[in-house]
Protein backbone atom coordinates (compact mmCIF):
# COMPACT_ATOMS: atom_id res chain seq x y z
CA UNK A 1 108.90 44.26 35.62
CA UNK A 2 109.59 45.19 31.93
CA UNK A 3 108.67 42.15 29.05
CA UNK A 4 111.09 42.36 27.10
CA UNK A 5 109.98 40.45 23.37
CA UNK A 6 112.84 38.96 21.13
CA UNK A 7 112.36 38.39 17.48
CA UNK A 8 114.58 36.14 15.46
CA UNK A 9 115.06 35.46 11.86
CA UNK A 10 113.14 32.93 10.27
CA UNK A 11 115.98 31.10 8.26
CA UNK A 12 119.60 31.70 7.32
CA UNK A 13 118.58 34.18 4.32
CA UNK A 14 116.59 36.59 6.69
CA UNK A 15 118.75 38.97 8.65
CA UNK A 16 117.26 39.63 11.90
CA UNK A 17 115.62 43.15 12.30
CA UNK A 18 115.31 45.26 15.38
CA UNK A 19 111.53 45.39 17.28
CA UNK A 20 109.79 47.95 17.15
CA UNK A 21 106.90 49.63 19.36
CA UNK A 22 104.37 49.51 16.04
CA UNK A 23 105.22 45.72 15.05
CA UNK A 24 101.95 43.48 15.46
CA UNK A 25 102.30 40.87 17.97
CA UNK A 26 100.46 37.82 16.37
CA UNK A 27 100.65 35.32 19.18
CA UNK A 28 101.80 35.55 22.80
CA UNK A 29 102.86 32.89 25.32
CA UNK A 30 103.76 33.99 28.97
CA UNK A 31 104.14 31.24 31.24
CA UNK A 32 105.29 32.71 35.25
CA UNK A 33 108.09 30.39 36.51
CA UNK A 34 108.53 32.69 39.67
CA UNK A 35 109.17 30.44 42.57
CA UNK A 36 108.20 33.30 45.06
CA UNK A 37 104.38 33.11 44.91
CA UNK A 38 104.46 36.34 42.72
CA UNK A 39 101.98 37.12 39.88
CA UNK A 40 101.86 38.82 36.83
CA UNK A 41 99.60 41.33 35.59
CA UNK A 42 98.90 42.26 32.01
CA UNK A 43 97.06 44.77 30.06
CA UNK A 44 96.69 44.76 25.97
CA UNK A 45 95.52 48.20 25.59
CA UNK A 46 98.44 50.36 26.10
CA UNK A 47 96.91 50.93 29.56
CA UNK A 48 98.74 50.60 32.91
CA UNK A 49 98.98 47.12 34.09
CA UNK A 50 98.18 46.56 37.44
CA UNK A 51 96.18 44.25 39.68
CA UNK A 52 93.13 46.20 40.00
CA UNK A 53 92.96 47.12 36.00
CA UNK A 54 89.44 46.41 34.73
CA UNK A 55 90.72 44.49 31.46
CA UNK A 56 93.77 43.00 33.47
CA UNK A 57 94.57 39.69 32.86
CA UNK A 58 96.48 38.25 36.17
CA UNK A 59 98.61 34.86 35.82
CA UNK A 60 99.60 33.67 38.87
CA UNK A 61 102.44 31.20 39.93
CA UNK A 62 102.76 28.01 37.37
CA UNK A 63 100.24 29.52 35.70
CA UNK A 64 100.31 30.36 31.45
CA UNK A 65 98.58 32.94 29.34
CA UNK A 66 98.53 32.06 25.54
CA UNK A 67 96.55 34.03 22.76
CA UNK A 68 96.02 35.46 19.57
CA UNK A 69 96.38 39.32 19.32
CA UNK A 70 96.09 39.68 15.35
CA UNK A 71 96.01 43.96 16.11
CA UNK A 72 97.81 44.24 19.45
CA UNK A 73 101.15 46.11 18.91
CA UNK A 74 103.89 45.41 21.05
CA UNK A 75 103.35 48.83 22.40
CA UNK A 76 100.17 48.09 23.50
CA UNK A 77 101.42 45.36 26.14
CA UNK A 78 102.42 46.01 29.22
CA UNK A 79 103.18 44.23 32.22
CA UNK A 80 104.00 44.41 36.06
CA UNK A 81 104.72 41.97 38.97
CA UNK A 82 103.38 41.96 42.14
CA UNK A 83 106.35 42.37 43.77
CA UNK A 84 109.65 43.05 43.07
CA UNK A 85 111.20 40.99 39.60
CA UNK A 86 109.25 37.53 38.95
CA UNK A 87 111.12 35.12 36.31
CA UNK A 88 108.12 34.17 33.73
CA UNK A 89 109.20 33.34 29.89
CA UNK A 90 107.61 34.87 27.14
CA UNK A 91 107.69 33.78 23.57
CA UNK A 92 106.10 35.74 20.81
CA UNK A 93 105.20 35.78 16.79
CA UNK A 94 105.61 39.25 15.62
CA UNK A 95 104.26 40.72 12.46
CA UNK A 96 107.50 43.54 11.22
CA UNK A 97 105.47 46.12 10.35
């Protein structure tokens, strides 16, 4: 599974601008909607994300992960399911750096 993070402009004056693997991500909501019993597994350290990961943080079905990550880049996340594609939504503040 690949998280994919979207960024939109703030208002009408502010063009949108593309994201990029050194932006900060400032806040991060994941919430799994996967109706299959699969879970999600995250890691914030660039590692690889997996259910055995020492730092892994696992969010299971109807489950939600929400935090603040004022030096995390979006580089630094990454993500797997447990099997095959699980539908979660992910929201995200990001710092353009």
């Amino acid at each position: 599974m690949k998280i994919s993070i979207i960024k939109s402009s703030v208002d009408d004056d502010t063009a949108p601008t593309a994201v990029a693997t050194g932006d900060k991500v400032k806040f991060l909501f994941i919430k799994n909607i996967d109706t299959n019993s699969r879970s999600i597994y995250i890691v914030l350290d660039a590692g690889t994300a997996s259910s055995s990961a020492a730092d892994g943080i696992t969010i299971g079905p109807s489950e939600s992960f929400t935090a603040r990550l004022p030096n995390t880049t979006v580089a630094d996340i990454h993500a797997i399911s447990s099997a095959s594609t699980a539908e979660v939504i992910v929201c995200a503040l990001l710092d353009d750096v």
